[in-house]
Protein backbone atom coordinates (compact mmCIF):
# COMPACT_ATOMS: atom_id res chain seq x y z
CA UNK A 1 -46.14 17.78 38.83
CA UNK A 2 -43.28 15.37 39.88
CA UNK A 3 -44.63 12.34 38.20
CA UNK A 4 -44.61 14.69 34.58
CA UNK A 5 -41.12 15.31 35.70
CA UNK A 6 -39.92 11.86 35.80
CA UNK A 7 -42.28 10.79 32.51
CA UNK A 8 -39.94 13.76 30.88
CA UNK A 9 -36.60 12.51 31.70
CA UNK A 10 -37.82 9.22 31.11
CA UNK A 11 -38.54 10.08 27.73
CA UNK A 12 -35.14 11.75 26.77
CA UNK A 13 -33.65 8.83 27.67
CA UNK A 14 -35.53 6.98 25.97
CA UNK A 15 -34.44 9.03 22.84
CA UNK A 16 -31.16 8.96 23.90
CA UNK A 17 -30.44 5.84 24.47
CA UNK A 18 -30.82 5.00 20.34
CA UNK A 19 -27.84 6.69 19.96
CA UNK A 20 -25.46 4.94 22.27
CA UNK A 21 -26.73 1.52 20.80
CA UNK A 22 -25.34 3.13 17.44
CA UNK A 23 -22.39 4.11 18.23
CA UNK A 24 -22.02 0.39 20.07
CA UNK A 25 -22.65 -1.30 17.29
CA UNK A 26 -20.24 0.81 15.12
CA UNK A 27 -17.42 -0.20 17.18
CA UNK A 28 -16.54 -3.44 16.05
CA UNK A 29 -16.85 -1.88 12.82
CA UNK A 30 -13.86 0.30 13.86
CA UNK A 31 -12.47 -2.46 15.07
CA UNK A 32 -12.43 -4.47 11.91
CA UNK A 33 -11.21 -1.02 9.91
CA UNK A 34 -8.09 -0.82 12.55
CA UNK A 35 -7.30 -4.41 11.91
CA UNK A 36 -7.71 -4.56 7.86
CA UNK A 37 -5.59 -0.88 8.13
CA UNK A 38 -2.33 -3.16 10.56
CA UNK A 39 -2.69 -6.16 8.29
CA UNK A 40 -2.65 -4.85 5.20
CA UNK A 41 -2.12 -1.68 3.78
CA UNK A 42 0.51 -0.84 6.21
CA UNK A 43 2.98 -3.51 5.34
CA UNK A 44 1.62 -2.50 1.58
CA UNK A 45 2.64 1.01 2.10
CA UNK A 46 6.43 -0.09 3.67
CA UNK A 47 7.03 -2.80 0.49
CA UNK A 48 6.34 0.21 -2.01
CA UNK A 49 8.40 3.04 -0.25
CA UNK A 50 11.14 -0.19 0.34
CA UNK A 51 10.78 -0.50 -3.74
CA UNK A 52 10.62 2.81 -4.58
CA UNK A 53 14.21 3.89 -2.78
CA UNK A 54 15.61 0.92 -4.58
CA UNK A 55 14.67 2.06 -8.19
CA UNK A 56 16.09 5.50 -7.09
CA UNK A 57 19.51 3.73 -6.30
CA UNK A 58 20.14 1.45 -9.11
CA UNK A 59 22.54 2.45 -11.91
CA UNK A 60 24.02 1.44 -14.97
CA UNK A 61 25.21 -2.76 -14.88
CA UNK A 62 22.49 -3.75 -11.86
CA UNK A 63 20.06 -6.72 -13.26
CA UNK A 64 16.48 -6.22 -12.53
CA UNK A 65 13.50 -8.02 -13.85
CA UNK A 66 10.44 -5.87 -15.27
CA UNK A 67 6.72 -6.53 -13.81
CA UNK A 68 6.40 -8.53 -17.09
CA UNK A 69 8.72 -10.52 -16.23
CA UNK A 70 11.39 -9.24 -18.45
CA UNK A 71 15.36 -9.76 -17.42
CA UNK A 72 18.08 -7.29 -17.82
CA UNK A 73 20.68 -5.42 -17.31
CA UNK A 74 20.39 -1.60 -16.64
CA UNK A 75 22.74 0.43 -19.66
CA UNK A 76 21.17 4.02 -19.48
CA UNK A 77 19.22 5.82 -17.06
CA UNK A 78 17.13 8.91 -17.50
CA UNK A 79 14.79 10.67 -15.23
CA UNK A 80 11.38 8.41 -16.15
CA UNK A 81 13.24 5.58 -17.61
CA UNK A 82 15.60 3.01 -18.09
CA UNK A 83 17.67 1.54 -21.06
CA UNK A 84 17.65 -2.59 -20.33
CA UNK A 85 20.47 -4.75 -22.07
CA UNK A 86 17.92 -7.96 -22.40
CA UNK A 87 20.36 -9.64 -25.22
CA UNK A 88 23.61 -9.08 -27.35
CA UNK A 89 22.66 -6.01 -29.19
CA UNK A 90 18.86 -5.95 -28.08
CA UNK A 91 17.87 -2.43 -25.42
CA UNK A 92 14.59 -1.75 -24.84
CA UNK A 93 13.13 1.39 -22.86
CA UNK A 94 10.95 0.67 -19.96
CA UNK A 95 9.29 3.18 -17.39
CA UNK A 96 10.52 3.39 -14.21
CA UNK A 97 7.64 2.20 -12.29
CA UNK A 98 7.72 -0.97 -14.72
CA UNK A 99 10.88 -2.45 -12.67
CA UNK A 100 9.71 -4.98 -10.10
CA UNK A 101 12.94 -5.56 -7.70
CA UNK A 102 16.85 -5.72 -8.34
CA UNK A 103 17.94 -9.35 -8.94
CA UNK A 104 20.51 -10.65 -6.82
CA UNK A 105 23.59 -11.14 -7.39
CA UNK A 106 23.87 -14.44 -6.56
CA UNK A 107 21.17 -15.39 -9.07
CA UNK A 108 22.33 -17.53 -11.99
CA UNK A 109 20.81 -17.42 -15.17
């Protein structure tokens, strides 16, 4: 009667101990998520919010450059958009969320 005793807890953990090597093994996954998550998207996250407050603060006369590449010089502003000055006489319209950075002002042409 003792001896089926001990075969019975033998044999839970037995069945148990499956689990815990699954969960082991899933830790370096973890591991690697944490790392990818400090690495990368984090510092992704800070550049866009960084970008994002200085689109809300540019106005009329800043020069920005466009994700195409496109130079100009901000002459309207309107709640999706902006009116860019690119030549004597020549304004296009582009999205907000088209304007890659504010150039400095120390930039020559």
């Amino acid at each position: 009667m003792l001896f089926n005793g001990l075969n019975s807890l033998a044999a839970a953990a037995q069945q148990a101990q499956p689990q815990g090597d699954i969960f082991s093994s899933m830790i370096p996954l973890v591991i690697i998520i944490v790392i990818f998550y400090f690495l990368l998207f984090a510092p992704m996250r800070k550049q866009r919010k960084q970008l994002q407050q200085t689109i809300a603060s540019l106005q009329n006369g800043d020069k920005v450059v466009t994700q195409g590449g496109i130079y100009g010089v901000i002459a309207g502003v309107s709640d999706d958009r902006f009116q860019l000055k690119i030549a004597n006489n020549v304004k296009i319209e582009v999205s907000k969320n088209a304007i890659a950075g504010k150039v400095p002002e120390n930039v020559s042409k």
